[in-house]
PDB file of N, CA and C in Angstrom:
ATOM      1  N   UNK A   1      -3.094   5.083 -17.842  1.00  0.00           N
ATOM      2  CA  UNK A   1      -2.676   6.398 -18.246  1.00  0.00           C
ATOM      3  C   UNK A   1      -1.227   6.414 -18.735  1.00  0.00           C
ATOM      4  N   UNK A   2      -0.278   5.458 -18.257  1.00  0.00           N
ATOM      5  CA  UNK A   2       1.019   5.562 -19.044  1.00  0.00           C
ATOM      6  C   UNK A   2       0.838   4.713 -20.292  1.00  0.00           C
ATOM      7  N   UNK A   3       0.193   3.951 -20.877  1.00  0.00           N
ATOM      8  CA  UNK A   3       0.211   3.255 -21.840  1.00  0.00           C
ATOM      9  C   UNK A   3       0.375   3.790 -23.581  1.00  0.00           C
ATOM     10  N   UNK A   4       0.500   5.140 -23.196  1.00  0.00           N
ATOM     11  CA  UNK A   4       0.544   5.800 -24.437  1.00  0.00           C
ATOM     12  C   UNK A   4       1.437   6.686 -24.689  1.00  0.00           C
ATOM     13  N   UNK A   5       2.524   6.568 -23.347  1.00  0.00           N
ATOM     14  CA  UNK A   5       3.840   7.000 -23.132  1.00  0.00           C
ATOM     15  C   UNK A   5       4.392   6.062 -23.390  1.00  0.00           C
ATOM     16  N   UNK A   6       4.245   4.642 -22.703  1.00  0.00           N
ATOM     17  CA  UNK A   6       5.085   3.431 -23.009  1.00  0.00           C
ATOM     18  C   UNK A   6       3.872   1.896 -23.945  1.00  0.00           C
ATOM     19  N   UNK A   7       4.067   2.304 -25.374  1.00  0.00           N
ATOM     20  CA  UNK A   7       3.910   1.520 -26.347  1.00  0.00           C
ATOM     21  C   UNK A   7       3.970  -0.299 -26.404  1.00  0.00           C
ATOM     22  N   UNK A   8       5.113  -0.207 -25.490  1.00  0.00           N
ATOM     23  CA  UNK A   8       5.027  -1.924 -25.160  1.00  0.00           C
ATOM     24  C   UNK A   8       4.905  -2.211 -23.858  1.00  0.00           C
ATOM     25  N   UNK A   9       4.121  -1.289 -23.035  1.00  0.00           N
ATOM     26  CA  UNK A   9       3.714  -2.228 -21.717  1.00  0.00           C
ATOM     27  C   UNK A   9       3.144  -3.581 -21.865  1.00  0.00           C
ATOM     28  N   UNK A  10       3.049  -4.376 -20.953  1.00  0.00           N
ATOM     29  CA  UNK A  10       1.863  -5.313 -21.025  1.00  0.00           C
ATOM     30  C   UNK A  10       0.745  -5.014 -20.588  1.00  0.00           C
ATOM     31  N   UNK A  11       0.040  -6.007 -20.723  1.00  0.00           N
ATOM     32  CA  UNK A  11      -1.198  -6.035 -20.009  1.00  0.00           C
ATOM     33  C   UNK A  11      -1.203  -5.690 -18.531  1.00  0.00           C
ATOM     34  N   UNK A  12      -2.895  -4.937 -17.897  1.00  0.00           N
ATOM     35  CA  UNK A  12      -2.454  -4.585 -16.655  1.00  0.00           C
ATOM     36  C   UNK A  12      -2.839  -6.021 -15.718  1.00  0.00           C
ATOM     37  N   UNK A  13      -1.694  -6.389 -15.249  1.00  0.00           N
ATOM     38  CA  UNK A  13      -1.565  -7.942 -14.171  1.00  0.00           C
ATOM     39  C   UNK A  13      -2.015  -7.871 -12.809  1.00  0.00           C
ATOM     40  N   UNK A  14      -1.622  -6.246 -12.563  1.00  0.00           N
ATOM     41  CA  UNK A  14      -1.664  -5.933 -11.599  1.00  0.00           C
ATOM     42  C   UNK A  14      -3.239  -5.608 -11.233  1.00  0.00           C
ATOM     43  N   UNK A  15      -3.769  -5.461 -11.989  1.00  0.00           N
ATOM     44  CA  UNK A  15      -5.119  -5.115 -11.287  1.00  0.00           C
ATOM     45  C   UNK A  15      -5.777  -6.127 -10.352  1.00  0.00           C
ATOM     46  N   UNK A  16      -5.104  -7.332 -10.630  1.00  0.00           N
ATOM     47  CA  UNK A  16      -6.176  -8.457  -9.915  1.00  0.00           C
ATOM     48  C   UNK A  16      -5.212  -9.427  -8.706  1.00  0.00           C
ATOM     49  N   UNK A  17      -3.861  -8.859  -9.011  1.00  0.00           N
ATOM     50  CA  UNK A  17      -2.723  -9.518  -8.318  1.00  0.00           C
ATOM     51  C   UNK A  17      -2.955  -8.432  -6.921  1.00  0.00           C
ATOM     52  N   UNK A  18      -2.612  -9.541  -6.041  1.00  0.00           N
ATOM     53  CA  UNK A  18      -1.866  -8.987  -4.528  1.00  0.00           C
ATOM     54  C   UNK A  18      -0.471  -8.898  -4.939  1.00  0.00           C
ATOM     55  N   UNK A  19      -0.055  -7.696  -4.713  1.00  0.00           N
ATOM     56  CA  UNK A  19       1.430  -7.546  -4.955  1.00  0.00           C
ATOM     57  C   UNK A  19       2.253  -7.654  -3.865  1.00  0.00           C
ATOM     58  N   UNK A  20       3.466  -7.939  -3.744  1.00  0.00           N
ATOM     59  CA  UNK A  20       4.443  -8.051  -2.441  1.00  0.00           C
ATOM     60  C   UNK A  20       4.122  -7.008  -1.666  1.00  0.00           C
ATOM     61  N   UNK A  21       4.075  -8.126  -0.285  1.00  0.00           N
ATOM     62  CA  UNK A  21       3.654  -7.343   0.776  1.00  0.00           C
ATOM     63  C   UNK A  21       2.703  -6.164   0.410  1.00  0.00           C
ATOM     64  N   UNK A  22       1.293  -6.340  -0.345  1.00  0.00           N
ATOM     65  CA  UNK A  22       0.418  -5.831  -0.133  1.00  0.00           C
ATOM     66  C   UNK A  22      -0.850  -6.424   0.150  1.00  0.00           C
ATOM     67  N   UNK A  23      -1.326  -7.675   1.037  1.00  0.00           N
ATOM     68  CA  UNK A  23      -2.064  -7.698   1.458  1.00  0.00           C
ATOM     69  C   UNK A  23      -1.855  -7.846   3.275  1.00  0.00           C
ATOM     70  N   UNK A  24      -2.197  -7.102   3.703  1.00  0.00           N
ATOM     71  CA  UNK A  24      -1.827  -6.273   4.809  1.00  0.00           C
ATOM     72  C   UNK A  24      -3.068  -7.004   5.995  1.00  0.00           C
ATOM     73  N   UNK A  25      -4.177  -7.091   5.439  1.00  0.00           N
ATOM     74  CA  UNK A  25      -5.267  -7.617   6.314  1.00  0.00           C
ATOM     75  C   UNK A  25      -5.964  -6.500   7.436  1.00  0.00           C
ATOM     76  N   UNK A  26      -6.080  -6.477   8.505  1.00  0.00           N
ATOM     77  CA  UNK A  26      -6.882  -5.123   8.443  1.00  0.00           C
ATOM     78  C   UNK A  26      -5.924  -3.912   9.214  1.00  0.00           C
ATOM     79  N   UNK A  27      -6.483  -3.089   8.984  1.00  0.00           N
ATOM     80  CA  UNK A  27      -5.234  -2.068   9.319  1.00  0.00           C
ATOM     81  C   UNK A  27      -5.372  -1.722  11.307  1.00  0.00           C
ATOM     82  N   UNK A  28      -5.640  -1.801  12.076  1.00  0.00           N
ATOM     83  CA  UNK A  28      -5.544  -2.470  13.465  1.00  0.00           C
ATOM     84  C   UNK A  28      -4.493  -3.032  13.351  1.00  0.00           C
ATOM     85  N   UNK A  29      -4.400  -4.327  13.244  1.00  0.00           N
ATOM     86  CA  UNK A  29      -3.612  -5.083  13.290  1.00  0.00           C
ATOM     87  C   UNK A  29      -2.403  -5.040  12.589  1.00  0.00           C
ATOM     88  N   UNK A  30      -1.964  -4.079  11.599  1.00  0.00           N
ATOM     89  CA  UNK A  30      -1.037  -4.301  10.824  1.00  0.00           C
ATOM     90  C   UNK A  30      -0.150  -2.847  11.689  1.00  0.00           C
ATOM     91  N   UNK A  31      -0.904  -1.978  12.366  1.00  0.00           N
ATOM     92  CA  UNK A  31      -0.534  -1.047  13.014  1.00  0.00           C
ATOM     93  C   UNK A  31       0.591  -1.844  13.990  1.00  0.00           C
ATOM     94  N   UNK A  32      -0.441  -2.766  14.771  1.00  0.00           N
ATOM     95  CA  UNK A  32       0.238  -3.303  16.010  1.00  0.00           C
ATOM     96  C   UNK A  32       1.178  -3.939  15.433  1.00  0.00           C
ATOM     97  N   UNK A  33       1.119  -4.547  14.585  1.00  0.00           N
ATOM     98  CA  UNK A  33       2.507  -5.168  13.581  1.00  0.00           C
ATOM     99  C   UNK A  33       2.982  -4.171  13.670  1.00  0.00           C
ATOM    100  N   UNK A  34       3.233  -2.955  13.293  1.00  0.00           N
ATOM    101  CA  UNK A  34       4.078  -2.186  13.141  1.00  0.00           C
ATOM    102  C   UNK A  34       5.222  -1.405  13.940  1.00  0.00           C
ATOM    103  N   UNK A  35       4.113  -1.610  15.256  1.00  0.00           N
ATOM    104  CA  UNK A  35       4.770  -0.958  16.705  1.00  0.00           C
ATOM    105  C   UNK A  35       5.651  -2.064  17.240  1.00  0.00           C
ATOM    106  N   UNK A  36       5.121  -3.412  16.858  1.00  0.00           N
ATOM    107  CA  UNK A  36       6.227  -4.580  17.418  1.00  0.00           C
ATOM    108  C   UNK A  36       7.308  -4.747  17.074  1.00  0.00           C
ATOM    109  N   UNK A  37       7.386  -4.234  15.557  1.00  0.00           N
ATOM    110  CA  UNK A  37       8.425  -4.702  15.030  1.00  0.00           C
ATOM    111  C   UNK A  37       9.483  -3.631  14.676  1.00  0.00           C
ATOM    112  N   UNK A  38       8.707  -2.124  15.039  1.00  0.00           N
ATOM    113  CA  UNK A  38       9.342  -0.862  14.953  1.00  0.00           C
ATOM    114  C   UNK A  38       9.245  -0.307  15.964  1.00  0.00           C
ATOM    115  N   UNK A  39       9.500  -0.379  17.572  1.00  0.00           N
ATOM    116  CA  UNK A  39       9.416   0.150  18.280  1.00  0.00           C
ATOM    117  C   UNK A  39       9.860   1.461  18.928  1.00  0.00           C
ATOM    118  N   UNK A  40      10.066   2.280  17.576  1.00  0.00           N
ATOM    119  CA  UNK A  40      10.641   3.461  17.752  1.00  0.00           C
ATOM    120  C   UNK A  40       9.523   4.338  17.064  1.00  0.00           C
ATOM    121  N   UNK A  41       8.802   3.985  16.338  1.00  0.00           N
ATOM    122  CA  UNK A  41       7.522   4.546  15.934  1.00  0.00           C
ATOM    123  C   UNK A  41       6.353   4.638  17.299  1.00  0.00           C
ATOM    124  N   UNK A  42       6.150   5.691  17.261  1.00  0.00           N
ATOM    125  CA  UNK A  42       4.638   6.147  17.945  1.00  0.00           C
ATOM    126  C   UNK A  42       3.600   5.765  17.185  1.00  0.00           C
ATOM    127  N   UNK A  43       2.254   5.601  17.933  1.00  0.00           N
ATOM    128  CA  UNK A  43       0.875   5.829  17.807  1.00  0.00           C
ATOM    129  C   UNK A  43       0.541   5.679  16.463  1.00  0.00           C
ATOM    130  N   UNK A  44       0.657   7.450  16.331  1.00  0.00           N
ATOM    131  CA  UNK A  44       0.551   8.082  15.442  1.00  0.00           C
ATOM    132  C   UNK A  44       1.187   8.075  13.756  1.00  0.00           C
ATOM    133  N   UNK A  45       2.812   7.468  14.008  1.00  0.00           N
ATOM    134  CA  UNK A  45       3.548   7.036  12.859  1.00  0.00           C
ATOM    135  C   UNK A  45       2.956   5.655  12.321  1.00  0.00           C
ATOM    136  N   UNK A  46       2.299   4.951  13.174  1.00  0.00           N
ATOM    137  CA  UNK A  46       2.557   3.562  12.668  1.00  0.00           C
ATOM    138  C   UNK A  46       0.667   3.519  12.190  1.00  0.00           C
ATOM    139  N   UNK A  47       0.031   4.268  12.878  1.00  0.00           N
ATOM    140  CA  UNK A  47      -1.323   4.854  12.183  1.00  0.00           C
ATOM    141  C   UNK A  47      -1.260   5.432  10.401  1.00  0.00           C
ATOM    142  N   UNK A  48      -0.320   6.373  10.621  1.00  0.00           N
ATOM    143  CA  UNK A  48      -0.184   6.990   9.586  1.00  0.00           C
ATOM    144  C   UNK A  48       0.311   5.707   8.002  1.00  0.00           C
ATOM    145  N   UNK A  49       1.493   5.428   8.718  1.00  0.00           N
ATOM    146  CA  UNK A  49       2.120   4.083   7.730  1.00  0.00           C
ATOM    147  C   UNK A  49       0.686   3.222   7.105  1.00  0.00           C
ATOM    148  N   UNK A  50       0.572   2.698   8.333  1.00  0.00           N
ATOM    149  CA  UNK A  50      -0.727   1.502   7.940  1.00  0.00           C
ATOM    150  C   UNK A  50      -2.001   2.114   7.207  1.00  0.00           C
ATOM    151  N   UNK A  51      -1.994   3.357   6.913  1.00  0.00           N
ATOM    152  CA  UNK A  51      -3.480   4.251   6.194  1.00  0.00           C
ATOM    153  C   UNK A  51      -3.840   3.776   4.876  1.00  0.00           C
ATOM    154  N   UNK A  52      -4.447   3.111   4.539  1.00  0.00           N
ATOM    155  CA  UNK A  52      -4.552   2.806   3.406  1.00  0.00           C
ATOM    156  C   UNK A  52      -4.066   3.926   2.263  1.00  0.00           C
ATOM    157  N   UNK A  53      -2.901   3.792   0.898  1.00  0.00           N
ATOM    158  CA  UNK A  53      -3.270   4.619   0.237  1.00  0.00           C
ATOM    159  C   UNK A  53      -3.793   5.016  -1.311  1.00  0.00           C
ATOM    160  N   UNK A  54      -4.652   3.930  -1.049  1.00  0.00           N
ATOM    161  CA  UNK A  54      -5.579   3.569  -2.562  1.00  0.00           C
ATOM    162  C   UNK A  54      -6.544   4.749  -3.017  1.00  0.00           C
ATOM    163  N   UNK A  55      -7.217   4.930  -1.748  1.00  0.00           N
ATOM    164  CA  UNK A  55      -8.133   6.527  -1.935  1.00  0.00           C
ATOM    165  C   UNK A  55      -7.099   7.434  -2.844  1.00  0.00           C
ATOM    166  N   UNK A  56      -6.097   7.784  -2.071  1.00  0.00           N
ATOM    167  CA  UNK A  56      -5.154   9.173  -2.829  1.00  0.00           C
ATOM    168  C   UNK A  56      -4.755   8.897  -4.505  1.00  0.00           C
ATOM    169  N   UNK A  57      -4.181   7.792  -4.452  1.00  0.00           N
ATOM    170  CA  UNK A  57      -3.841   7.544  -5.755  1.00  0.00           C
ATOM    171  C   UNK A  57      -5.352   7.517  -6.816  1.00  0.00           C
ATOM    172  N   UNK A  58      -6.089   7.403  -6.385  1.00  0.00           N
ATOM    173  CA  UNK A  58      -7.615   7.533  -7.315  1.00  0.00           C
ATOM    174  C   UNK A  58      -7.489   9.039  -7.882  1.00  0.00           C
ATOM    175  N   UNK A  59      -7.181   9.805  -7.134  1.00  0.00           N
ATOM    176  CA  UNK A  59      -7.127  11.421  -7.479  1.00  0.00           C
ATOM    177  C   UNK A  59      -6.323  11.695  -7.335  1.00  0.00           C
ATOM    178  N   UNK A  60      -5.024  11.320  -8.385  1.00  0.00           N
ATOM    179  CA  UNK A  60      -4.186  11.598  -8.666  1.00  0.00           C
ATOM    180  C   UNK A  60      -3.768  11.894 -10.279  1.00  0.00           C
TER     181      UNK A  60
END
């Protein structure tokens, strides 16, 4: 959808690339990553962080 705002993008790379620090592995675990290494986050924050947000950006 920007490609016709910006004339010389490239190609999209990204569709098939893992980009930095985005393969995360399953979100459980990336939670508990999260509480270890942020231990000022609750439950709930480090739930929220780790939510996948690929759904939202679809309908956007």
């Amino acid at each position: 959808m920007l490609e016709p705002h910006l004339p010389t993008m490239a190609n999209t790379w990204t569709a098939e690339t893992v980009l930095p620090d985005g393969n995360i592995g399953d979100q459980a675990s990336f939670e508990e990553q999260l509480l270890e290494t942020y231990p000022f986050l609750d439950a709930v924050q480090a739930r929220r962080y780790a939510a996948p947000t690929a759904p939202c950006a679809e309908h956007s």
